[in-house]
N, C-alpha and C. Protein backbone atom coordinates (compact mmCIF):
# COMPACT_ATOMS: atom_id res chain seq x y z
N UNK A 1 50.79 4.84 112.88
CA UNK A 1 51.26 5.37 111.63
C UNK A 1 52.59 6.02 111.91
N UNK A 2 53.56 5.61 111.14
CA UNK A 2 55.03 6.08 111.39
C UNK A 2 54.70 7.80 110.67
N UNK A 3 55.92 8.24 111.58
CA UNK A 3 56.32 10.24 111.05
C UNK A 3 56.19 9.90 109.54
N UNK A 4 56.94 8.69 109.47
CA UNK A 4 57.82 9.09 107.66
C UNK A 4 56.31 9.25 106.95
N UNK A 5 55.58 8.48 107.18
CA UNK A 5 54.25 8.14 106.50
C UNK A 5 53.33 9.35 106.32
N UNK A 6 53.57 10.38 107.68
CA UNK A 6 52.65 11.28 107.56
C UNK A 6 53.24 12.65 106.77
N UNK A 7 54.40 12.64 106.42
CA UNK A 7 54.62 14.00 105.38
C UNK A 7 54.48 12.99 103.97
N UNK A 8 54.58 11.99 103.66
CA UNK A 8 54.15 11.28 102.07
C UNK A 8 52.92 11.53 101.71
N UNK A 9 52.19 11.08 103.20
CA UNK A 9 50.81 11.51 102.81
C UNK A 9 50.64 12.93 102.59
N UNK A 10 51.23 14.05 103.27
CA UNK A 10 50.81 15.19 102.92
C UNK A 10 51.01 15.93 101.45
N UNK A 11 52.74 15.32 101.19
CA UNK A 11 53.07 16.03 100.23
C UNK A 11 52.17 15.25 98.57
N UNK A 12 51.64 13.66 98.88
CA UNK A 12 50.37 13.20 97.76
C UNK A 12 49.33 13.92 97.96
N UNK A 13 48.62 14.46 98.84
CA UNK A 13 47.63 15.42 98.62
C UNK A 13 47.97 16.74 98.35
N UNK A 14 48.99 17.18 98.91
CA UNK A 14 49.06 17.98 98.45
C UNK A 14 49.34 18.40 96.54
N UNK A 15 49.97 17.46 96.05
CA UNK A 15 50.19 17.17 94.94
C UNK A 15 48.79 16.92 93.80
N UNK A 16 48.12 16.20 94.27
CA UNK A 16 46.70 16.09 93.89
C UNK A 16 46.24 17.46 93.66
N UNK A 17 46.19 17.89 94.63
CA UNK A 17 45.55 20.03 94.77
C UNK A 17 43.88 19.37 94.99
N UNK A 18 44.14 20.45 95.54
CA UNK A 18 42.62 20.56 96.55
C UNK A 18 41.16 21.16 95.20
N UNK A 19 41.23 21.07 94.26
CA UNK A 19 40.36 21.59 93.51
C UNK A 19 40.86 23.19 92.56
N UNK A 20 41.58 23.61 93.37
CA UNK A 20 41.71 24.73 93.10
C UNK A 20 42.83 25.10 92.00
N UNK A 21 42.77 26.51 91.38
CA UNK A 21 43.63 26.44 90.24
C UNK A 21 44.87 27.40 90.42
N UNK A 22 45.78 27.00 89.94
CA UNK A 22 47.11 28.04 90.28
C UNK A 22 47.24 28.82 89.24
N UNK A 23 47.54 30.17 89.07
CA UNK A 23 47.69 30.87 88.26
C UNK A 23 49.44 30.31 87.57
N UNK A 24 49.30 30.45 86.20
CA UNK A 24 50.67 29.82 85.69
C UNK A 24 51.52 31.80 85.27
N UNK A 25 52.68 31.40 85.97
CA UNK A 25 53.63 32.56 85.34
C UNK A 25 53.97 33.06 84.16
N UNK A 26 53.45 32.29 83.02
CA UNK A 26 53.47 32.04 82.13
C UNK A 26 52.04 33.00 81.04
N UNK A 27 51.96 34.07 80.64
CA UNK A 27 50.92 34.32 80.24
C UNK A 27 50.35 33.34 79.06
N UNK A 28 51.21 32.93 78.14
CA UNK A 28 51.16 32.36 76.98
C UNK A 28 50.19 30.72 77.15
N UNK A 29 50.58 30.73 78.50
CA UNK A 29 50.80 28.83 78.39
C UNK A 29 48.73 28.90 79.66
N UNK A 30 48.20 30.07 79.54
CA UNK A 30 46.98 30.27 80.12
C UNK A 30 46.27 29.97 79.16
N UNK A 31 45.38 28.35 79.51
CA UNK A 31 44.16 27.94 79.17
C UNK A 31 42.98 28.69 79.04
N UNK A 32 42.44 28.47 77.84
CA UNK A 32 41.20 29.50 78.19
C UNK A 32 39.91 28.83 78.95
N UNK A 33 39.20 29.74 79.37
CA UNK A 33 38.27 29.14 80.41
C UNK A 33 37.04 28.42 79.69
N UNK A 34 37.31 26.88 80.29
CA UNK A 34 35.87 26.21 79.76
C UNK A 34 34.04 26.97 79.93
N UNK A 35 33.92 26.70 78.72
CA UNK A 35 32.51 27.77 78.41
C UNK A 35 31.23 26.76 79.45
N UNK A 36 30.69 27.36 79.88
CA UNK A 36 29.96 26.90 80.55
C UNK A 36 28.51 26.64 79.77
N UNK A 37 27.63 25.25 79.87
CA UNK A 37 26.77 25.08 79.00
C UNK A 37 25.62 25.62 79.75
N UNK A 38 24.83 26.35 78.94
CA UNK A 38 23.79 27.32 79.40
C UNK A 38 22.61 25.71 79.83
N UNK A 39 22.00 26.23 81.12
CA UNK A 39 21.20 25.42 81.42
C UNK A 39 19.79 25.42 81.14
N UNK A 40 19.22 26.27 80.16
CA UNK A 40 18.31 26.33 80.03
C UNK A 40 18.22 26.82 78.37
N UNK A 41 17.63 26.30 77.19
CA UNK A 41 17.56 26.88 76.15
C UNK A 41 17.55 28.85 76.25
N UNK A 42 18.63 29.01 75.04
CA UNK A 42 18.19 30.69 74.65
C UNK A 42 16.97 31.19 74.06
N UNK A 43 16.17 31.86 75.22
CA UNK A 43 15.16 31.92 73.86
C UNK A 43 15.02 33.99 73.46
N UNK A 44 15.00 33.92 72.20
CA UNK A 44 15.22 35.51 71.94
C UNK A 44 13.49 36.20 72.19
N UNK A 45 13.75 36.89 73.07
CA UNK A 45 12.78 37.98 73.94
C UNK A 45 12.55 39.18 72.50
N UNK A 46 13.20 39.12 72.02
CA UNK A 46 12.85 40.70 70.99
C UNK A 46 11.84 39.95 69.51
N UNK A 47 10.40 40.44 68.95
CA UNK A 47 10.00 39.66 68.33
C UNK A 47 11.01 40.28 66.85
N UNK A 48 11.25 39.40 66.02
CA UNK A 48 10.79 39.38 64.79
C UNK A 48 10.85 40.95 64.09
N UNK A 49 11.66 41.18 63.27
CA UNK A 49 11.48 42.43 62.71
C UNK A 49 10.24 42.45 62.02
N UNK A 50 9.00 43.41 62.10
CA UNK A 50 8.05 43.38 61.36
C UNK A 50 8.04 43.95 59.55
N UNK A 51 7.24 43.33 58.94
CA UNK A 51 7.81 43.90 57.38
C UNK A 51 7.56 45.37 57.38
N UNK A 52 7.87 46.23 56.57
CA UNK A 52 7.58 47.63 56.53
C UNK A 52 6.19 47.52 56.48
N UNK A 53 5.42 49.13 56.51
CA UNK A 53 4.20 49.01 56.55
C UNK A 53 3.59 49.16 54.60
N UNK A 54 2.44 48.80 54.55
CA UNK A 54 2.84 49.37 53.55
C UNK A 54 2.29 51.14 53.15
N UNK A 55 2.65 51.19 52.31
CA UNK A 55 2.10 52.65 51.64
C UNK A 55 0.72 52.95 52.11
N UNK A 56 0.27 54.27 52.64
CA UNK A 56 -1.68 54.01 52.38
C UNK A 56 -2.04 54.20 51.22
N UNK A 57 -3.05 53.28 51.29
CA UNK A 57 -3.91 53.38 50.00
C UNK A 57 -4.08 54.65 49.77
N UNK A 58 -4.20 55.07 48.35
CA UNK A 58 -4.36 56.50 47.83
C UNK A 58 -5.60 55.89 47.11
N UNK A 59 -6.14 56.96 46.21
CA UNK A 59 -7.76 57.01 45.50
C UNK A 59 -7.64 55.98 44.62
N UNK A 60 -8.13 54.81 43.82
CA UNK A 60 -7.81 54.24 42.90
C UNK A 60 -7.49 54.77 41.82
N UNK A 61 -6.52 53.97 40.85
CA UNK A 61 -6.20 54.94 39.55
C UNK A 61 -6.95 54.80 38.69
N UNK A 62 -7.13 55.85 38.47
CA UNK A 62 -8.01 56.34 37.38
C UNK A 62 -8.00 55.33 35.86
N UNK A 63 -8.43 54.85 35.16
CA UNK A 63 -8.17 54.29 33.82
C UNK A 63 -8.18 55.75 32.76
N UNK A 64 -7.17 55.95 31.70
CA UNK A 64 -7.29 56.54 30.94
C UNK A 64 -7.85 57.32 30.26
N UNK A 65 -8.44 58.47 30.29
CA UNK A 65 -9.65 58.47 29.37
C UNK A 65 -9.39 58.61 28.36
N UNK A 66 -10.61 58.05 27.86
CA UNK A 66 -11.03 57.84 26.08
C UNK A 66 -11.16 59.17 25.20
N UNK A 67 -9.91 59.11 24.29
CA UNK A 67 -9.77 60.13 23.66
C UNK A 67 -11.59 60.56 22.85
N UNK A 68 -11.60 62.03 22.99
CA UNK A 68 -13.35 62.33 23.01
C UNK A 68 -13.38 62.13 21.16
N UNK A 69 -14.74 61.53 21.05
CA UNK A 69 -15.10 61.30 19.66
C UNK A 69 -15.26 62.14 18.82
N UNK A 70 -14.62 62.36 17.42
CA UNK A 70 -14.94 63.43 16.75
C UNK A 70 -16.59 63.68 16.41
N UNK A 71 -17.09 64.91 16.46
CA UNK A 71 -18.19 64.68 16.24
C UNK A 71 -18.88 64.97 14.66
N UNK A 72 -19.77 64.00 14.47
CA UNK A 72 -19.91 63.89 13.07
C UNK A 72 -20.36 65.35 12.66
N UNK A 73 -19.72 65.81 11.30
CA UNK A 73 -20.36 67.05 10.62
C UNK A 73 -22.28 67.04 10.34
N UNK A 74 -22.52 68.22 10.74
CA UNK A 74 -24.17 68.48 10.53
C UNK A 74 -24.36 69.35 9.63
N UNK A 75 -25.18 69.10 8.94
CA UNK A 75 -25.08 70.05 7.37
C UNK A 75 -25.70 71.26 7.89
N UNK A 76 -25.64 72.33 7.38
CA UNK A 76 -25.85 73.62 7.80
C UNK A 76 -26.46 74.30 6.77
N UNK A 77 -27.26 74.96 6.83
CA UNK A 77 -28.69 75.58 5.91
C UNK A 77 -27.91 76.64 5.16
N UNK A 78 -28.14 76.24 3.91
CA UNK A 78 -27.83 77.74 2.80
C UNK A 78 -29.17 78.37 2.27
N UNK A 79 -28.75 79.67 2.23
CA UNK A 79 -29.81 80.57 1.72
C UNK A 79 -29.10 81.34 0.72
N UNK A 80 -29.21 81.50 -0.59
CA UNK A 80 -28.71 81.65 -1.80
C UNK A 80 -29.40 83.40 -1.85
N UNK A 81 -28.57 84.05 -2.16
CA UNK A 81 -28.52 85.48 -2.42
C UNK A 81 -28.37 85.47 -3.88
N UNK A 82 -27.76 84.78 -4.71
CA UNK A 82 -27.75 84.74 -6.36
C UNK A 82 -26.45 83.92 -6.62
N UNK A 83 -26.79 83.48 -7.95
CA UNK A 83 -25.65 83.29 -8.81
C UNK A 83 -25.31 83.69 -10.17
N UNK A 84 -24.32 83.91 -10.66
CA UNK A 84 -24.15 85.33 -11.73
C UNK A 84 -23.14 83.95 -12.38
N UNK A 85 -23.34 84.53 -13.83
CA UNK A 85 -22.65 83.72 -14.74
C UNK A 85 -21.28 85.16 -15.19
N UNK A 86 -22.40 86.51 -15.30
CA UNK A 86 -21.45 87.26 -15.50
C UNK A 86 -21.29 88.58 -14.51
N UNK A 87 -20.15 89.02 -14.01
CA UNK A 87 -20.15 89.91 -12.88
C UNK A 87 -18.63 90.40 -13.71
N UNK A 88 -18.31 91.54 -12.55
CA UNK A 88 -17.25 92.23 -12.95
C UNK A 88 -16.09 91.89 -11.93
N UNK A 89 -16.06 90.68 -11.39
CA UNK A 89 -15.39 89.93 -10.71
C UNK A 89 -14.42 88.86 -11.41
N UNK A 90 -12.97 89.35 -11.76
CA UNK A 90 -12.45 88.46 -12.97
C UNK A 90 -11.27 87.85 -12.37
N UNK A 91 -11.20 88.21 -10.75
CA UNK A 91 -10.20 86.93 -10.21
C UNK A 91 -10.67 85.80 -9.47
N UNK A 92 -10.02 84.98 -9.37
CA UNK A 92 -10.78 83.63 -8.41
C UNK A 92 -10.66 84.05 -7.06
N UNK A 93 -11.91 83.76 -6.33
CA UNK A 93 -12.39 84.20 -4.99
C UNK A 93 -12.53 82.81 -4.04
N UNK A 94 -12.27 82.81 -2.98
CA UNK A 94 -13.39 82.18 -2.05
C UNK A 94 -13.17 83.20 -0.69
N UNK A 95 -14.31 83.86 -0.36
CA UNK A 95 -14.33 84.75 0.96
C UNK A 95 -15.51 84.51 1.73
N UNK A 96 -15.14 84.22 3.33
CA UNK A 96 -15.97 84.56 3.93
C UNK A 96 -16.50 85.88 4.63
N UNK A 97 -17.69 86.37 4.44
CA UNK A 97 -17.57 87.68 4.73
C UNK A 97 -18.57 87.87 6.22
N UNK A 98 -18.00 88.79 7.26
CA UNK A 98 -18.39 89.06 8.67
C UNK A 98 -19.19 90.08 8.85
N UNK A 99 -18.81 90.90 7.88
CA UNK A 99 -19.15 92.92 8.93
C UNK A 99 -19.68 92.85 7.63
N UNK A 100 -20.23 94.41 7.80
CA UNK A 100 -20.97 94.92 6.87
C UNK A 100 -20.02 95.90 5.87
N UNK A 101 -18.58 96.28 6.45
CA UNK A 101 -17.85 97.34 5.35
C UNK A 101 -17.19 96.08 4.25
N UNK A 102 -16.87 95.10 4.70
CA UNK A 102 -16.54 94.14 3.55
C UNK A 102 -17.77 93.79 2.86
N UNK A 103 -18.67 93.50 3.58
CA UNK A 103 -19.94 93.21 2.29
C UNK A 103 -20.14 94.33 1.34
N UNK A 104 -20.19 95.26 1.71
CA UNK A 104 -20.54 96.56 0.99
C UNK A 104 -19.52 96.61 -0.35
N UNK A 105 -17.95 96.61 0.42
CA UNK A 105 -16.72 96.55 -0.60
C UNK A 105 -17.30 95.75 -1.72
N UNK A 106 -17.47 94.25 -1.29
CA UNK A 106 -17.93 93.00 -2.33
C UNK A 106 -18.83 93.47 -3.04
N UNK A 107 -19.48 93.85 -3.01
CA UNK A 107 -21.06 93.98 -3.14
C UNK A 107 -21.27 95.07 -4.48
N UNK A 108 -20.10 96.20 -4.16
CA UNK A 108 -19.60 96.97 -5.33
C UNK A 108 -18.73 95.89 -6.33
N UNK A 109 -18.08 95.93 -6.27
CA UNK A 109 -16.88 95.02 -6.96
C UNK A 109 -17.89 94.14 -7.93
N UNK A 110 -18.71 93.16 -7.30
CA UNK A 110 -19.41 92.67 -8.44
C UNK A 110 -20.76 93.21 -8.81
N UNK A 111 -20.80 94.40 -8.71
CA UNK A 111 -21.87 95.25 -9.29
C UNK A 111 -23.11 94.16 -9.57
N UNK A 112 -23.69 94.06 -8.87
CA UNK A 112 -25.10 93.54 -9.27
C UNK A 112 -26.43 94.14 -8.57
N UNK A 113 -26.57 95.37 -8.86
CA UNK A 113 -27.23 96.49 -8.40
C UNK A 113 -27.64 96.91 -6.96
N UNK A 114 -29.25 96.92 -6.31
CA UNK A 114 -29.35 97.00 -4.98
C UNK A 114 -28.63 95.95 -4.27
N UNK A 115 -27.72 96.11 -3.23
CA UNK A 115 -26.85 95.01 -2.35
C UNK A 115 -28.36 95.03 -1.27
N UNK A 116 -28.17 93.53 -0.86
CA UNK A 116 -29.34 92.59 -0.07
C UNK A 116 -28.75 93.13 1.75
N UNK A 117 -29.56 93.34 2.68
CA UNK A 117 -29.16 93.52 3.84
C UNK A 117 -29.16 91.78 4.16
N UNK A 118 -27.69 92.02 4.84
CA UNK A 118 -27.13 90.91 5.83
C UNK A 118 -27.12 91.27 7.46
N UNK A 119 -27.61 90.44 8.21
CA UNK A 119 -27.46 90.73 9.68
C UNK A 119 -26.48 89.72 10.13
N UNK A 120 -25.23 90.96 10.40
CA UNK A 120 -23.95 89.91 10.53
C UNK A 120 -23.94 89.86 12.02
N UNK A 121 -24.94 89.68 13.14
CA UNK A 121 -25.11 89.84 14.38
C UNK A 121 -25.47 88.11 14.09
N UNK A 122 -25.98 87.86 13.27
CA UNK A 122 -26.55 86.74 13.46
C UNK A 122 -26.03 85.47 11.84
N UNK A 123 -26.14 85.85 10.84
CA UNK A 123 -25.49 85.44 9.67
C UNK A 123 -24.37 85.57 9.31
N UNK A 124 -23.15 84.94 8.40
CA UNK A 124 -22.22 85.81 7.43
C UNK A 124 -22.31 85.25 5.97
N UNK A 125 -21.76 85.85 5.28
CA UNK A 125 -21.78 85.57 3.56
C UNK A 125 -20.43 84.31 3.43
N UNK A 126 -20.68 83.62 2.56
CA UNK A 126 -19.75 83.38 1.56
C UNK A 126 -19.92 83.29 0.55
N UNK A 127 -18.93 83.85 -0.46
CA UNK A 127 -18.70 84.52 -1.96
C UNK A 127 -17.58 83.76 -2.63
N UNK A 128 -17.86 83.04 -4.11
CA UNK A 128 -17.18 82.30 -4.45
C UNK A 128 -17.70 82.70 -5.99
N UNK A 129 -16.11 82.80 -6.72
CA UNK A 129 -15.83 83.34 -7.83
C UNK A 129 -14.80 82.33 -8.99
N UNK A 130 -15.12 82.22 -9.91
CA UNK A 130 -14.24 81.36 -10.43
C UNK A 130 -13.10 82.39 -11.82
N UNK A 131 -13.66 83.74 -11.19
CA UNK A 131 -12.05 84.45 -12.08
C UNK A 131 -13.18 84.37 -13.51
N UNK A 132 -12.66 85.21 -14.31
CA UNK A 132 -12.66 85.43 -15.99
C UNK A 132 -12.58 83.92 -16.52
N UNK A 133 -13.51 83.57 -17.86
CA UNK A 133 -12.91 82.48 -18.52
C UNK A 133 -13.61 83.05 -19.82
N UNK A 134 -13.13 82.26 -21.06
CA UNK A 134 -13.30 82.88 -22.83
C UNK A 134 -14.36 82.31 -23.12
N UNK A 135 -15.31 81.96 -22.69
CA UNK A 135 -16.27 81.37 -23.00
C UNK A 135 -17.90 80.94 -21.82
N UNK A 136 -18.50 80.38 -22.46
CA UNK A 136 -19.85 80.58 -22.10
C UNK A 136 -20.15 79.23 -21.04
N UNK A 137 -20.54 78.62 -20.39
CA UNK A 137 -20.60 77.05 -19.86
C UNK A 137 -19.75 76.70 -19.13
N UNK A 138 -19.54 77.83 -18.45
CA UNK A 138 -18.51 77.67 -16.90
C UNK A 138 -19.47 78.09 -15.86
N UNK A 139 -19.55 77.28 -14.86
CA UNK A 139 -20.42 77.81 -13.62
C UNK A 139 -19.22 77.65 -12.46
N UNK A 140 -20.15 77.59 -11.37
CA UNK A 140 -19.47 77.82 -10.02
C UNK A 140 -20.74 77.87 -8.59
N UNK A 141 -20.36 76.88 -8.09
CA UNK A 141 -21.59 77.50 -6.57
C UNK A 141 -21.27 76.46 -5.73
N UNK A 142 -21.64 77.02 -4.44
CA UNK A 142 -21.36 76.13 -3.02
C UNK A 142 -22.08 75.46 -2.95
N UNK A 143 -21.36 73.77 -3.30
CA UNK A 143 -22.24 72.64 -3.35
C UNK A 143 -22.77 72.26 -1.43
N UNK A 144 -22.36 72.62 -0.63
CA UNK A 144 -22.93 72.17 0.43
C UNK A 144 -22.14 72.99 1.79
N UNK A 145 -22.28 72.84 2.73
CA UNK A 145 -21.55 73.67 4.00
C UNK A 145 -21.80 72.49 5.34
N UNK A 146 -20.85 72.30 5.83
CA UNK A 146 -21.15 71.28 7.15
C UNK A 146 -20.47 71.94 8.00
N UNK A 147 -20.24 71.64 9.41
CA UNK A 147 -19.86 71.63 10.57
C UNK A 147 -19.27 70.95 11.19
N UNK A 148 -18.27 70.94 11.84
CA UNK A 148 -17.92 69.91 12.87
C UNK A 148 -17.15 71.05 14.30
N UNK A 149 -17.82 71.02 15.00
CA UNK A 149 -17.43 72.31 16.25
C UNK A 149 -17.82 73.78 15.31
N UNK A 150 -16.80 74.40 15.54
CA UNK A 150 -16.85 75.75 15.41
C UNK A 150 -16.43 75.78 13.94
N UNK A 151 -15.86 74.82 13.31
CA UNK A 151 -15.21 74.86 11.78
C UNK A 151 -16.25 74.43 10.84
N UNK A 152 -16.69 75.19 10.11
CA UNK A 152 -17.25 75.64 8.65
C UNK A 152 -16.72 74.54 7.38
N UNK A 153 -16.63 73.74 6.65
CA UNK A 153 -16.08 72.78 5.73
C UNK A 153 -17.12 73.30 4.17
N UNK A 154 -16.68 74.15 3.83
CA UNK A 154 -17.66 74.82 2.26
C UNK A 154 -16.99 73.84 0.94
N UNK A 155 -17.69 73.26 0.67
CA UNK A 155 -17.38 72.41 -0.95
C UNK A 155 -17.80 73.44 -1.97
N UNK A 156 -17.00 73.56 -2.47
CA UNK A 156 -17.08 74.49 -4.29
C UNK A 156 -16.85 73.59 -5.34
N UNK A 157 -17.91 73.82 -5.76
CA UNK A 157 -17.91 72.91 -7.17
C UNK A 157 -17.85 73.77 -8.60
N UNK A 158 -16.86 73.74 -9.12
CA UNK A 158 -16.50 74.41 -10.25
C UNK A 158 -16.61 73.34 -11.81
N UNK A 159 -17.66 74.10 -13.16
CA UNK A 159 -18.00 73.25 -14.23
C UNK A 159 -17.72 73.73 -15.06
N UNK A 160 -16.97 73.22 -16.06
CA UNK A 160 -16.19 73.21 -17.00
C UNK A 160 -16.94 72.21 -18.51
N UNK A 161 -17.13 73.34 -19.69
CA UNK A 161 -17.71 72.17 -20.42
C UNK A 161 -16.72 71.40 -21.14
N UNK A 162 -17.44 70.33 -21.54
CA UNK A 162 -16.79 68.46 -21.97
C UNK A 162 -15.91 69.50 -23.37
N UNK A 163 -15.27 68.55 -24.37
CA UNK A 163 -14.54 68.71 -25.36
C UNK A 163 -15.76 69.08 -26.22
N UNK A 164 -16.68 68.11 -26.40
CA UNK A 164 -17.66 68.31 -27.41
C UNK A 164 -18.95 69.42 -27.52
N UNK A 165 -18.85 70.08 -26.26
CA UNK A 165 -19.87 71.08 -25.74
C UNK A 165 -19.83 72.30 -27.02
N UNK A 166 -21.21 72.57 -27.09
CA UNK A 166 -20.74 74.15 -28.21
C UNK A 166 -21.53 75.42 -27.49
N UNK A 167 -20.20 76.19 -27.14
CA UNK A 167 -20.64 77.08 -25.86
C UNK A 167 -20.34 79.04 -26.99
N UNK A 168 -20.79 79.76 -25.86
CA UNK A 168 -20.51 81.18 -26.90
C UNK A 168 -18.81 81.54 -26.16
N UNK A 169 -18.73 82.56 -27.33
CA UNK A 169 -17.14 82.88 -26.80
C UNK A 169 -17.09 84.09 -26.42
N UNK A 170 -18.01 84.37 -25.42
CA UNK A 170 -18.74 85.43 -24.25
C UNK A 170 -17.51 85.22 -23.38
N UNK A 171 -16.32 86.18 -23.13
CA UNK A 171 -16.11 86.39 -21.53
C UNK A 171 -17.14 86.26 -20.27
N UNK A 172 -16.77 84.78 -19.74
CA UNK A 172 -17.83 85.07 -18.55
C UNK A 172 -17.12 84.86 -16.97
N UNK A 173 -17.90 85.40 -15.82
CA UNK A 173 -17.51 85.66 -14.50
C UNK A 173 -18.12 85.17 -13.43
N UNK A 174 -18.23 83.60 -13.64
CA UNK A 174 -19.25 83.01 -12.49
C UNK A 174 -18.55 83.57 -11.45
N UNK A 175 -20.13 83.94 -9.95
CA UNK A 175 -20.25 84.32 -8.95
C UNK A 175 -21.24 83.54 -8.15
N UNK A 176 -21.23 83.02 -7.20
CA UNK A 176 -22.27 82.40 -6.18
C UNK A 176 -21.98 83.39 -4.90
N UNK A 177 -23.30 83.61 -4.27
CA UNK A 177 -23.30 84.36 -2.86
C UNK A 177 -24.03 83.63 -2.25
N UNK A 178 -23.93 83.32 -0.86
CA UNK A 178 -24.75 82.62 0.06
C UNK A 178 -24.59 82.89 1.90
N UNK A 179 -25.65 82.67 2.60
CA UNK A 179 -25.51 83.20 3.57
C UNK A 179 -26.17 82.18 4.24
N UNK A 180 -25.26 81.86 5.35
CA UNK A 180 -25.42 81.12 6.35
C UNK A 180 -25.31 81.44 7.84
N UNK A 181 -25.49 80.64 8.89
CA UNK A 181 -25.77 80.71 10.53
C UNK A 181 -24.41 81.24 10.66
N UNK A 182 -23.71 82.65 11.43
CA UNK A 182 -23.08 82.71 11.91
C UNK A 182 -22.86 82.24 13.60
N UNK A 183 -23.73 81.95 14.09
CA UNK A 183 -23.34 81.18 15.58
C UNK A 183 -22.24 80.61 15.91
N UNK A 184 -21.09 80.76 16.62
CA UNK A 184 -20.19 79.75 17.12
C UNK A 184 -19.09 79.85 15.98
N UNK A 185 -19.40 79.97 15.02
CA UNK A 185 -18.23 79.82 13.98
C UNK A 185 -17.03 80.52 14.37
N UNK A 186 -15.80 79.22 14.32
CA UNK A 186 -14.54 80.03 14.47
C UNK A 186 -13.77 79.89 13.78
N UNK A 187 -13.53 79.13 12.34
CA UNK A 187 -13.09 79.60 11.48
C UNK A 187 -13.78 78.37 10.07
N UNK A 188 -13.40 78.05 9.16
CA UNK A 188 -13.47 77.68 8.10
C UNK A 188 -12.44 76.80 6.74
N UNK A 189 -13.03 76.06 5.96
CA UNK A 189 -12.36 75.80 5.11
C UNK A 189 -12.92 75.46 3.63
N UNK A 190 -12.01 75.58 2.46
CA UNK A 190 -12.75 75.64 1.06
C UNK A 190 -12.13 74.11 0.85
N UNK A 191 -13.46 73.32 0.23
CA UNK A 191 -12.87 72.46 -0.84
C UNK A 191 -13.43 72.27 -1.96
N UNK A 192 -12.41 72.64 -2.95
CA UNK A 192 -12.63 72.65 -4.43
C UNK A 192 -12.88 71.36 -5.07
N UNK A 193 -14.03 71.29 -6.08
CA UNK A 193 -14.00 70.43 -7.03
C UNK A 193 -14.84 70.86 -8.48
N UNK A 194 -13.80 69.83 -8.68
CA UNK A 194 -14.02 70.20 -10.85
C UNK A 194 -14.97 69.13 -11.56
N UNK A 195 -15.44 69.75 -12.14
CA UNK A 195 -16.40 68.86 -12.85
C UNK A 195 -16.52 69.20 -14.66
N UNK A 196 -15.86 68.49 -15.57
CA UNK A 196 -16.19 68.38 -16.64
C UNK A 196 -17.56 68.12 -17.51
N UNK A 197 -18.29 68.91 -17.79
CA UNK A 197 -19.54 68.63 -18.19
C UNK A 197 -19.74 67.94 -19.51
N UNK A 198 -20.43 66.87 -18.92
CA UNK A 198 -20.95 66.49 -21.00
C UNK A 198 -21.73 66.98 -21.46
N UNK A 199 -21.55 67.24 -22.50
CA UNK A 199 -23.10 68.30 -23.35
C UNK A 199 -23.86 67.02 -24.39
């Protein structure tokens, strides 16, 4: 092998390059480095975000309750102390009476002689008046008394005679008194009704 032959050969291998890479002076003109392919699938080690938990169960809910049923009125026992066509009672009344200094008051007012003992521990009165009228064939009295709880419901029935009626022209002062269960009662109400009489 001639000299000349052996620097050609050196300076072709050398030219080739031995594998290796030269850094270029050049920052700009630097290749970026081939990514290397992972040899084995990625597999992700962290599981799975789990869903939140949920809430704990609390007590079941309740359903609504059912608004409570009114309870039907129960008629309530009258015991009649009198009824007066004429008294000295000449305004319209409806009173319920408790104690004994208002009965007493009443009791004067329509003068109708010995007053009846009431035991207001256990009873009270009601007194219903239909006032002065010019004539004779007017009444008045507590058609009935019910209950519903603690409330009292008193119907007054007030009678009036027809056109054709022939009555006296007596000033008169219907009065009804009656006494019923005071137990429980906490308060009361009047309802009026009229009644035209035929003669």
């Amino acid at each position: 092998m001639s000299s000349r032959f052996f620097p050609l050969t050196l300076v072709l291998v050398l030219a080739c390059g031995s594998g290796s890479i030269r850094p270029s002076d050049d920052p700009d003109n630097i290749a970026p480095a081939p990514s290397e392919a992972p040899s084995a699938p990625i597999v992700d080690t962290d599981p799975a975000p789990s869903p939140a938990p949920a809430p704990p169960a609390g007590p079941p809910a309740e359903a609504p309750a059912a608004a409570p049923e009114t309870p039907a009125d129960s008629i309530v026992e009258i015991r009649r102390i009198g009824r007066w066509v004429g008294s000295s009672i000449r305004g319209s009344r409806r009173l319920v009476i408790r104690d004994q200094g208002t009965w007493s008051q009443f009791w004067s007012e329509l003068g109708a002689g010995v007053r009846p003992e009431v035991d207001f521990s256990r009873d009270l009165v009601i007194a219903v008046a239909s006032g002065e009228r010019t004539s004779g064939g007017h009444d008045i009295q507590v058609r009935s008394v019910t209950r519903a709880g603690g409330e009292l419901r008193i119907e007054v029935l007030e009678t009036s005679p027809g056109a054709g009626c022939i009555t006296t022209t007596a000033l008169t002062q219907p009065v009804d008194v009656v006494v019923v269960p005071a137990a429980g009662v906490t308060g009361w109400s009047f309802i009026d009704r009229n009644l035209n009489r035929d003669c």
